[in-house]
N, C-alpha and C. Protein backbone atom coordinates (compact mmCIF):
# COMPACT_ATOMS: atom_id res chain seq x y z
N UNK A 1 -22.51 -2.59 1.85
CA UNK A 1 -23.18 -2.46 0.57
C UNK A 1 -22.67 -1.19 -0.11
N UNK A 2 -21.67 -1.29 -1.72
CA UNK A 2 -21.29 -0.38 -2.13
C UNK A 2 -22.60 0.01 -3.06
N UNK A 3 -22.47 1.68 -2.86
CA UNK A 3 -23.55 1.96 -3.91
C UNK A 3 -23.14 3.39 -4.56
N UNK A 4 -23.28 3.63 -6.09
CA UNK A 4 -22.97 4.31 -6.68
C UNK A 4 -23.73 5.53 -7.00
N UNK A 5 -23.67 6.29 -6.70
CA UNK A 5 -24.59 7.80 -6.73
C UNK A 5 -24.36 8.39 -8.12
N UNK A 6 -23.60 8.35 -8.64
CA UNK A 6 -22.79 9.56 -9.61
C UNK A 6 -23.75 9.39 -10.34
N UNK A 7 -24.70 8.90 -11.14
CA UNK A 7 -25.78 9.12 -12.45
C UNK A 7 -27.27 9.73 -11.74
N UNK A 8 -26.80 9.93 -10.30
CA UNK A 8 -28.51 10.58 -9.76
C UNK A 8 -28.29 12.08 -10.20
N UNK A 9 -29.38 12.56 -10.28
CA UNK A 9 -30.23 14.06 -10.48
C UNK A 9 -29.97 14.63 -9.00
N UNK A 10 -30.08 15.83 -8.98
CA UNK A 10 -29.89 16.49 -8.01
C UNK A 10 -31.20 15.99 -7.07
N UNK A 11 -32.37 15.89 -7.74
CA UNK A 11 -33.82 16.08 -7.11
C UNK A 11 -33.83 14.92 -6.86
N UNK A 12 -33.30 13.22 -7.39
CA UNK A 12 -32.85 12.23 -7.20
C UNK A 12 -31.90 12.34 -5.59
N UNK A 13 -31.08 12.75 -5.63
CA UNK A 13 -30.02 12.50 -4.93
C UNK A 13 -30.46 12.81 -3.20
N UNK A 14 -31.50 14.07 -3.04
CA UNK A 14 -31.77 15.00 -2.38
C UNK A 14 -33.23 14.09 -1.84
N UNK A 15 -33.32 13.27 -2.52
CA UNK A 15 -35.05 12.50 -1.86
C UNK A 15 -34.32 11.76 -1.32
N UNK A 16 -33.27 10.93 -2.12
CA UNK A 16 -32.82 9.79 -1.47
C UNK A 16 -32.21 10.22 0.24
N UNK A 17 -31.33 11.99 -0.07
CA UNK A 17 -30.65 11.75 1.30
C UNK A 17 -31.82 12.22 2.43
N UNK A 18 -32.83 12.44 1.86
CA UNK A 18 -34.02 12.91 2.91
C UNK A 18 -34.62 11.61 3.65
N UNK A 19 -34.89 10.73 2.85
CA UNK A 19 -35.08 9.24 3.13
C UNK A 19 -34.20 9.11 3.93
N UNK A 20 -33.00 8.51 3.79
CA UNK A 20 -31.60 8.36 4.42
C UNK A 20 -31.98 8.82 5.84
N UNK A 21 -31.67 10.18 5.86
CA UNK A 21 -31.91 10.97 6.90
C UNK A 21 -33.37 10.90 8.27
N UNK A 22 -34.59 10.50 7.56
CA UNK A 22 -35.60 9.91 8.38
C UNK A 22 -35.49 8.59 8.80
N UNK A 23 -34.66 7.53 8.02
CA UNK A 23 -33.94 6.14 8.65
C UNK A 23 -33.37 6.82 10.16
N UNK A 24 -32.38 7.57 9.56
CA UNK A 24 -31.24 7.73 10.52
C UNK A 24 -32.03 8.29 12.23
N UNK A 25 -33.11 8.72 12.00
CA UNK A 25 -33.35 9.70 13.11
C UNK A 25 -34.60 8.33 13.98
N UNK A 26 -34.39 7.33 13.35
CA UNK A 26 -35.45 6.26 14.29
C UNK A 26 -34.38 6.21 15.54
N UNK A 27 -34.43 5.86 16.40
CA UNK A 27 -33.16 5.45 17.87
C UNK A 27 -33.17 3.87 17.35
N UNK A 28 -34.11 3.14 16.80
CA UNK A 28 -33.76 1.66 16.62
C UNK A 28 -33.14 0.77 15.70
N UNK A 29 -32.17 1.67 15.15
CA UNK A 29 -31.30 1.27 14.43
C UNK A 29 -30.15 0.28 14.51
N UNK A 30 -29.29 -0.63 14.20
CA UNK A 30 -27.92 -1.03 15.27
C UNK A 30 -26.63 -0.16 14.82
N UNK A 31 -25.80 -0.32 15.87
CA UNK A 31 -24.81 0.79 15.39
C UNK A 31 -24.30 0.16 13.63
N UNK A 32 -24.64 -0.70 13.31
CA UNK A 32 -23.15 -1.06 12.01
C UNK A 32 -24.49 -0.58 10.91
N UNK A 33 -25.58 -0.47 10.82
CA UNK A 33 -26.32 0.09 10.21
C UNK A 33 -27.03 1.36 9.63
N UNK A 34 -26.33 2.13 11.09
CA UNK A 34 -26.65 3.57 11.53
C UNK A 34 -25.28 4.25 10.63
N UNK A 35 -24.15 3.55 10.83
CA UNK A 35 -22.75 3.81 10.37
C UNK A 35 -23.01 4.05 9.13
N UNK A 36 -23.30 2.97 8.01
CA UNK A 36 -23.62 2.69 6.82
C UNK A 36 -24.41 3.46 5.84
N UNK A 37 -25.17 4.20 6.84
CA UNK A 37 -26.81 4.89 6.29
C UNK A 37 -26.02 6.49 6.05
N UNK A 38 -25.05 6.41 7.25
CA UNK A 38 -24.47 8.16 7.65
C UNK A 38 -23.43 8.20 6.33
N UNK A 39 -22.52 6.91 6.30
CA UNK A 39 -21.68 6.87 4.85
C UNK A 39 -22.15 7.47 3.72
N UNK A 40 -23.84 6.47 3.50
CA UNK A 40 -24.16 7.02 2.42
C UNK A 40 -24.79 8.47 2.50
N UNK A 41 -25.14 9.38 3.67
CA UNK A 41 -25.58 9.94 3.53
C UNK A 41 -25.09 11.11 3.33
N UNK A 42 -23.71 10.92 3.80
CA UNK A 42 -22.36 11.86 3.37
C UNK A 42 -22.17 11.87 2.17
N UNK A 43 -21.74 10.84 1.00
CA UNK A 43 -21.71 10.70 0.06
C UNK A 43 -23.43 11.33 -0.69
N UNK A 44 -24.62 11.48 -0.77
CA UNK A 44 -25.53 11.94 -1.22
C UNK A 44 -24.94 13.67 -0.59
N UNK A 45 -25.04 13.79 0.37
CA UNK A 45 -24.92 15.36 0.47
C UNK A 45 -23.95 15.79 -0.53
N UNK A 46 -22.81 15.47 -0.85
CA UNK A 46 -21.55 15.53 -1.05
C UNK A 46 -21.69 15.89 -2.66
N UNK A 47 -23.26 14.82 -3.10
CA UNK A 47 -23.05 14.89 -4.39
C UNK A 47 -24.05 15.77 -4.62
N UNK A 48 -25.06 15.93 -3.69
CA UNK A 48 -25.89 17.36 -4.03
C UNK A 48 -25.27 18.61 -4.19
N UNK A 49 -24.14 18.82 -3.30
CA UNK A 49 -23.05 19.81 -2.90
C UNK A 49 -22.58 19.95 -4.68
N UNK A 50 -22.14 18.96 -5.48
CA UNK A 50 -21.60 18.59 -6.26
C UNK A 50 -22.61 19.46 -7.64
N UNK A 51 -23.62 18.92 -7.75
CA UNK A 51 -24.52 19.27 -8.77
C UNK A 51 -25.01 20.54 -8.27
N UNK A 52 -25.17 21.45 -7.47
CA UNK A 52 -25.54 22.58 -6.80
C UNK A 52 -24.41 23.67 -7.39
N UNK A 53 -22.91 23.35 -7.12
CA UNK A 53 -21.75 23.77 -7.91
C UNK A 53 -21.73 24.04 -9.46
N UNK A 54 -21.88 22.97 -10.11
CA UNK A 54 -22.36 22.54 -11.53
C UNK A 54 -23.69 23.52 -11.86
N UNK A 55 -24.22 23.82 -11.06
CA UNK A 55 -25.48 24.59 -11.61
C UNK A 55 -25.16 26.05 -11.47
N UNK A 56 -24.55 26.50 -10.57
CA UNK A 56 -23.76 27.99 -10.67
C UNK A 56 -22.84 28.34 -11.54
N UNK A 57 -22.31 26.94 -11.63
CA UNK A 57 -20.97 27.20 -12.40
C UNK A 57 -21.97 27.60 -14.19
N UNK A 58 -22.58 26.62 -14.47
CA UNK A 58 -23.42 27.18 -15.87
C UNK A 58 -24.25 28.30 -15.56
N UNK A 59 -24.61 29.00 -14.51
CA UNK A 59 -25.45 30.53 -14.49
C UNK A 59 -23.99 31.58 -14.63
N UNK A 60 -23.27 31.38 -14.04
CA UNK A 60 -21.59 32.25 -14.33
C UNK A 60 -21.65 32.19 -15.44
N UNK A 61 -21.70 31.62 -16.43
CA UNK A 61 -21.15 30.79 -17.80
C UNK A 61 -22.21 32.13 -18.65
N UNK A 62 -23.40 32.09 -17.83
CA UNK A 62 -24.49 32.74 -18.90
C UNK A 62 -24.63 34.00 -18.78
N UNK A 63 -23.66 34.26 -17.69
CA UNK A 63 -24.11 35.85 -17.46
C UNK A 63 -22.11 36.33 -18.18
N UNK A 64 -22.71 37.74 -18.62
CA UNK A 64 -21.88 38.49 -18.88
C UNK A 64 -20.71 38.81 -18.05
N UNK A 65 -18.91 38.90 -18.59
CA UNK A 65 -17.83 38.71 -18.14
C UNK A 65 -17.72 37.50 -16.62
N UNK A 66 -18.85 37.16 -16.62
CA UNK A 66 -18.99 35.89 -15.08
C UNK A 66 -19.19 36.44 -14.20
N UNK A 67 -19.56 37.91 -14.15
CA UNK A 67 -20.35 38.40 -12.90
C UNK A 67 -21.55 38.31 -12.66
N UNK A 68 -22.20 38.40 -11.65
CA UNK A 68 -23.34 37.69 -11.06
C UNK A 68 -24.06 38.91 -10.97
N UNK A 69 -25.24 38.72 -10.44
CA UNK A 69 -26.31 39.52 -10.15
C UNK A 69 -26.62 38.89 -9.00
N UNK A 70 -27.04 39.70 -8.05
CA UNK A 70 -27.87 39.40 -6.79
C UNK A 70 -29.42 38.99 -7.07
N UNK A 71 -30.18 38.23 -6.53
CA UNK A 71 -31.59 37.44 -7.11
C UNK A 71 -32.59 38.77 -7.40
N UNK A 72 -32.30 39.92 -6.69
CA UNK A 72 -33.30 40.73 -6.74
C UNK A 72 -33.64 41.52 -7.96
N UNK A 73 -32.05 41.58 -9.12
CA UNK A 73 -31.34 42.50 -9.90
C UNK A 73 -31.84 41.63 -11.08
N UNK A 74 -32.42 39.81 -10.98
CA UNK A 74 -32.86 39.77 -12.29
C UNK A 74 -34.20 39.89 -12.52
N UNK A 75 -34.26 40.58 -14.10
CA UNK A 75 -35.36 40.93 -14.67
C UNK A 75 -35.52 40.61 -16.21
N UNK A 76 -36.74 40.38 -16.32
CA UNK A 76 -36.64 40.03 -17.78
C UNK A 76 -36.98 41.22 -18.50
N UNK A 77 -35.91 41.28 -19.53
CA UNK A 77 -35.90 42.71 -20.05
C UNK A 77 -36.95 42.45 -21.52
C-alpha cells in the first residue's frame, strides 16, 4: 500500500508516526506487515525530520545576519 505523506503537518505527521509506532510494538503482527508499518514509519520520521528543518530554516531567516540565539537569550524586548 503506497501512501503519500508530503501534504501532512508536522503535528499530522508525528500522531500518525506515534500510531505507527504503537502498531509496531504489539509482537502479533506478521512479518510482511510489520515490514510495511516500519517503511512507513521511516518515511513519517523522515518527513517530520523534514518540516522540523523547514522550521529552523524560517527562525535563521528571522533573526539578524542568520545567527541564532541560544533559547535562554530570547526575550521580548
Amino acid at each position: 500500500m503506497e501512501q503519500s505523506f508530503d501534504q501532512l503537518t508536522y503535528e499530522a505527521a508525528f500522531t500518525q508516526l506515534e500510531q505507527l509506532l504503537s502498531r509496531l510494538e504489539r509482537d502479533d503482527l506478521p512479518l510482511e506487515e510489520a515490514l510495511a508499518l516500519y517503511e512507513q514509519g521511516a518515511t513519517l520520521a523522515a518527513l517530520c525530520s523534514k518540516r522540523l528543518e523547514e522550521a529552523e530554516l524560517r527562525v535563521r531567516q528571522w533573526q539578524a545576519n542568520g545567527e541564532t540565539k541560544s533559547f535562554e537569550q530570547w526575550q521580548e524586548q
